[in-house]
N, C-alpha and C. Protein backbone atom coordinates (compact mmCIF):
# COMPACT_ATOMS: atom_id res chain seq x y z
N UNK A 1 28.24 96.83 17.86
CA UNK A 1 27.45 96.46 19.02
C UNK A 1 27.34 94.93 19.14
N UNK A 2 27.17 94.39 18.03
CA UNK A 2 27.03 92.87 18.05
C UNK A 2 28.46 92.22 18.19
N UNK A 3 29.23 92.87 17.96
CA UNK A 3 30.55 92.30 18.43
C UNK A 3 31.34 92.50 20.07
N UNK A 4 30.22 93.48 20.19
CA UNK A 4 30.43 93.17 21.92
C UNK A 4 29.85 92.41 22.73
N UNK A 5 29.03 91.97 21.92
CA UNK A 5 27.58 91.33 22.54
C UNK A 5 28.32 89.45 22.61
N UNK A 6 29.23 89.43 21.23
CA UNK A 6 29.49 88.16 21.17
C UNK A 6 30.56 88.17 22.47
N UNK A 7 31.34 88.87 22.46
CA UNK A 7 32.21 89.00 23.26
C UNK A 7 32.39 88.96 24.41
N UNK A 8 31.39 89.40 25.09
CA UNK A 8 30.69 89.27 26.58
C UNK A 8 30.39 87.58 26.96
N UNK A 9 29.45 87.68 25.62
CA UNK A 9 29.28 86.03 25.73
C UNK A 9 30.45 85.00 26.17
N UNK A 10 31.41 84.86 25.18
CA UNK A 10 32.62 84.21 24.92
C UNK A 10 33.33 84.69 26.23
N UNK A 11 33.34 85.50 26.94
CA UNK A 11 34.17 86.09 28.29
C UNK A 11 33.45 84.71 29.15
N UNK A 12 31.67 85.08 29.40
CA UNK A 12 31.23 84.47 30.54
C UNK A 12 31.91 82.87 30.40
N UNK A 13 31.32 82.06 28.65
CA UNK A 13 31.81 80.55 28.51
C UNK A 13 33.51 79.85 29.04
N UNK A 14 34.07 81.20 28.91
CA UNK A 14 35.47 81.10 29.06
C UNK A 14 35.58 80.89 30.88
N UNK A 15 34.87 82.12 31.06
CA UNK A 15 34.92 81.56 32.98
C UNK A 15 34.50 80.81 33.04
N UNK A 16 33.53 80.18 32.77
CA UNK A 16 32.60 78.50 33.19
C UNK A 16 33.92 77.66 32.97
N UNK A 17 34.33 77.79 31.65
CA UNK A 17 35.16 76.75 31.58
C UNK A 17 36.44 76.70 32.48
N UNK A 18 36.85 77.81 32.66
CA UNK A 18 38.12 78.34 33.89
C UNK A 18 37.79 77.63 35.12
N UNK A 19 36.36 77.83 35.34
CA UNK A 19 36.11 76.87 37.09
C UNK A 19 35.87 75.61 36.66
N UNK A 20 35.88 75.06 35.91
CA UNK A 20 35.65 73.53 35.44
C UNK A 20 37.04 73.31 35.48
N UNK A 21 38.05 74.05 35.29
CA UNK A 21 39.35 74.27 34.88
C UNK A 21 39.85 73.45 36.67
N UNK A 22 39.76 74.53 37.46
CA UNK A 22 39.67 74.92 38.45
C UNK A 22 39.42 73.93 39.54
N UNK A 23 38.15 73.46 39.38
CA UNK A 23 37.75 72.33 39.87
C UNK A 23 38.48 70.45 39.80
N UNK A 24 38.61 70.46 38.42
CA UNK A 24 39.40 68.99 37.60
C UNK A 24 40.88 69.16 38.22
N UNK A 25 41.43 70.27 37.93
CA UNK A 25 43.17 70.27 37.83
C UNK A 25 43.67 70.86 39.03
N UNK A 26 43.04 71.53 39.68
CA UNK A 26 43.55 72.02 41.01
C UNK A 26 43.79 73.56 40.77
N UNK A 27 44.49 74.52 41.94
CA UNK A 27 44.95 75.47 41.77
C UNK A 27 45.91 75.67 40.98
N UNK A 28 46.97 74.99 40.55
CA UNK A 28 47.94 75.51 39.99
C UNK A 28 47.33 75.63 38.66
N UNK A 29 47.37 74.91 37.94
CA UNK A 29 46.80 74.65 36.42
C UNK A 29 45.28 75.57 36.28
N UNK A 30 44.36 76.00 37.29
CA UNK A 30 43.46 77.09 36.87
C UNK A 30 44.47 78.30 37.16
N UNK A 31 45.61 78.63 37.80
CA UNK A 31 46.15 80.01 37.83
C UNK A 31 46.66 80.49 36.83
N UNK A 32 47.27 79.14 35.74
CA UNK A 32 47.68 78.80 35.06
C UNK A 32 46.69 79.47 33.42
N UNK A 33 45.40 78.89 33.87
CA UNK A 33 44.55 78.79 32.79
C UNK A 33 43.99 81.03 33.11
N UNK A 34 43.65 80.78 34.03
CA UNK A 34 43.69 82.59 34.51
C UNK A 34 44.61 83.48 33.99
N UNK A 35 45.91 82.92 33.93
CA UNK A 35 46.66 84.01 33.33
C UNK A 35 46.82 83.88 31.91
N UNK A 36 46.29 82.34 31.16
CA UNK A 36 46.62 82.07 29.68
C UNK A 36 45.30 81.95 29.44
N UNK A 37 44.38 82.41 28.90
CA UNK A 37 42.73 81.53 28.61
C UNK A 37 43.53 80.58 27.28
N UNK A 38 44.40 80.62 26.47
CA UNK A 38 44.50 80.16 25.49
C UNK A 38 44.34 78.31 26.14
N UNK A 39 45.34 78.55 27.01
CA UNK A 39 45.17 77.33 27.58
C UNK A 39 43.93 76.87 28.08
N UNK A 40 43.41 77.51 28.69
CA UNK A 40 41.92 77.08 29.32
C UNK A 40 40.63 76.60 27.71
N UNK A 41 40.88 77.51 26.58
CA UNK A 41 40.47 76.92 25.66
C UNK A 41 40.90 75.52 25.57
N UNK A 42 41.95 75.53 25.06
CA UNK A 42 42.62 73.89 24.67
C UNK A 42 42.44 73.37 25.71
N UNK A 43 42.22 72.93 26.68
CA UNK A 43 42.11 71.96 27.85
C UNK A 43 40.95 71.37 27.79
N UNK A 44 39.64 72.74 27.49
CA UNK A 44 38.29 72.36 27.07
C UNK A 44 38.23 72.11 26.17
N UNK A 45 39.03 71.82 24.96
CA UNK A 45 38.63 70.66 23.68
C UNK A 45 39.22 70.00 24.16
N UNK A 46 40.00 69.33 25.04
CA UNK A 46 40.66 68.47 24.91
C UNK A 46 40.08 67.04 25.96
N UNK A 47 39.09 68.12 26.91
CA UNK A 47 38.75 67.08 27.84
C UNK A 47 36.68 67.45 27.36
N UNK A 48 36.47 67.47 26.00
CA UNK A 48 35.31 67.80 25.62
C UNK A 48 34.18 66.68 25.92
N UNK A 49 34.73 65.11 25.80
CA UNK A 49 34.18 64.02 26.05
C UNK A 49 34.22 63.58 27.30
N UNK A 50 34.85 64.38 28.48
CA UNK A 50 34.23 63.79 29.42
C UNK A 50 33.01 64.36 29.90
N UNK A 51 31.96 63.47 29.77
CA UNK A 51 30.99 63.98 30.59
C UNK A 51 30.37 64.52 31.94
N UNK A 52 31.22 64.24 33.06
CA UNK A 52 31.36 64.63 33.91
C UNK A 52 31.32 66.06 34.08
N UNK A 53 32.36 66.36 32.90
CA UNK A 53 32.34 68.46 33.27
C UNK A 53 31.25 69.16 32.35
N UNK A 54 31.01 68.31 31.69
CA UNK A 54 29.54 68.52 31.00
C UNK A 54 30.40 70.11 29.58
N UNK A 55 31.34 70.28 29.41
CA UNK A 55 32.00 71.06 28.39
C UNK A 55 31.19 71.33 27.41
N UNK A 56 30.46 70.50 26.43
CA UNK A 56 30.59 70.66 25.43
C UNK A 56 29.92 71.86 25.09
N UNK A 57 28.68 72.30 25.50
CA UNK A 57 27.73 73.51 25.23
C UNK A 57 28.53 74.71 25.25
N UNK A 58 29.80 74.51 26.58
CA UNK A 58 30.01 75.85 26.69
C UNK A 58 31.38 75.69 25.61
N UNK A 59 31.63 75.12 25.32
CA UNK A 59 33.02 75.16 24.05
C UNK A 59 32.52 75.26 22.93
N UNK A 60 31.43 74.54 22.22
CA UNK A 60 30.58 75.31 21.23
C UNK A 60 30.08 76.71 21.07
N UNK A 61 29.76 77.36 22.38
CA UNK A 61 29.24 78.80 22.19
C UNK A 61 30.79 79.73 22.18
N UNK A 62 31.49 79.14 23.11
CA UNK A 62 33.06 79.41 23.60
C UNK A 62 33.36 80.32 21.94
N UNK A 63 33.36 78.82 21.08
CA UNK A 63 34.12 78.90 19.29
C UNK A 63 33.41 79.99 18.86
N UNK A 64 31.82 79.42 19.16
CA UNK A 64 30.73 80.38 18.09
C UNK A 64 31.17 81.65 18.43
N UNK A 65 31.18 82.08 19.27
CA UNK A 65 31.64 83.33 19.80
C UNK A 65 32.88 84.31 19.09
N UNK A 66 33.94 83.37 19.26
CA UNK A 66 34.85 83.98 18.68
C UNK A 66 34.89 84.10 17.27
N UNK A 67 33.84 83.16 16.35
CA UNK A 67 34.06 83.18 15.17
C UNK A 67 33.55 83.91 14.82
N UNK A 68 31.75 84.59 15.22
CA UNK A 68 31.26 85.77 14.92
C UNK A 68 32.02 86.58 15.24
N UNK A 69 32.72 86.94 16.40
CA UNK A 69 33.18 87.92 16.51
C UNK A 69 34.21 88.44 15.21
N UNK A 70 35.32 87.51 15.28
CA UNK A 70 36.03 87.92 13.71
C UNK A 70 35.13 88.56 12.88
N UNK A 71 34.36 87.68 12.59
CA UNK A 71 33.70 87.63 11.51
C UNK A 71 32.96 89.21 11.07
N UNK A 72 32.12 89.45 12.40
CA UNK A 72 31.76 90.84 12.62
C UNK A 72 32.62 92.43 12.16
N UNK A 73 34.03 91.81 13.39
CA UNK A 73 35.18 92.71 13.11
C UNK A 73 35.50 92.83 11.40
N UNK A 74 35.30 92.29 10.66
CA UNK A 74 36.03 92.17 9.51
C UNK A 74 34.80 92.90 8.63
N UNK A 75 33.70 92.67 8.88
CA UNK A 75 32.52 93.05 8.34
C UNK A 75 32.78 95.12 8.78
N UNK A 76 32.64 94.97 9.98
CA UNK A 76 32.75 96.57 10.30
C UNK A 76 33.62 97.20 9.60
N UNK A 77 35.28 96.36 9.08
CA UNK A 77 36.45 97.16 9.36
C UNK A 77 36.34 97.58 7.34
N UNK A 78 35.62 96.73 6.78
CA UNK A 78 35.66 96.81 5.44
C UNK A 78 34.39 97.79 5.19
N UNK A 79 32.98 97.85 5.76
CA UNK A 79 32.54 99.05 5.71
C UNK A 79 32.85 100.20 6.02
N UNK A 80 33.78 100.23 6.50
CA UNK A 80 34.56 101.86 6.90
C UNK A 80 35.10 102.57 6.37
């Protein structure tokens, strides 16, 4: 349950960051980031210091997210 919970989370940070995406780079490069999030991650570390898109909160929860999540998954898969 808590690994869906992170997951949901990490979905919504990922869209924030997709329209920040979206907004900075134009259409091509968010259609871009829409069909790859991998990319839309890396773009948001990469443009983490500008303040303007204000990133950083949501790339911190973005990580946290995925790391509980592992983390969770691995916890469930070894109690089983």
């Amino acid at each position: 349950m808590l690994s869906w919970l992170g997951s949901a989370i990490a979905w919504v940070a990922g869209i924030v960051v997709l329209i920040k995406l979206f907004q900075k780079e134009g259409i091509l490069k968010g259609i871009l980031g829409l069909i790859c999030m991998i990319y839309t991650y890396i773009w948001g570390w990469m443009h983490l210091k500008d303040e303007s898109l204000k990133l950083k909160t949501w790339m911190y929860i973005w990580t946290g997210c995925i790391v509980l999540g592992i983390i969770l998954n691995v916890i469930a898969q070894s109690s089983s």
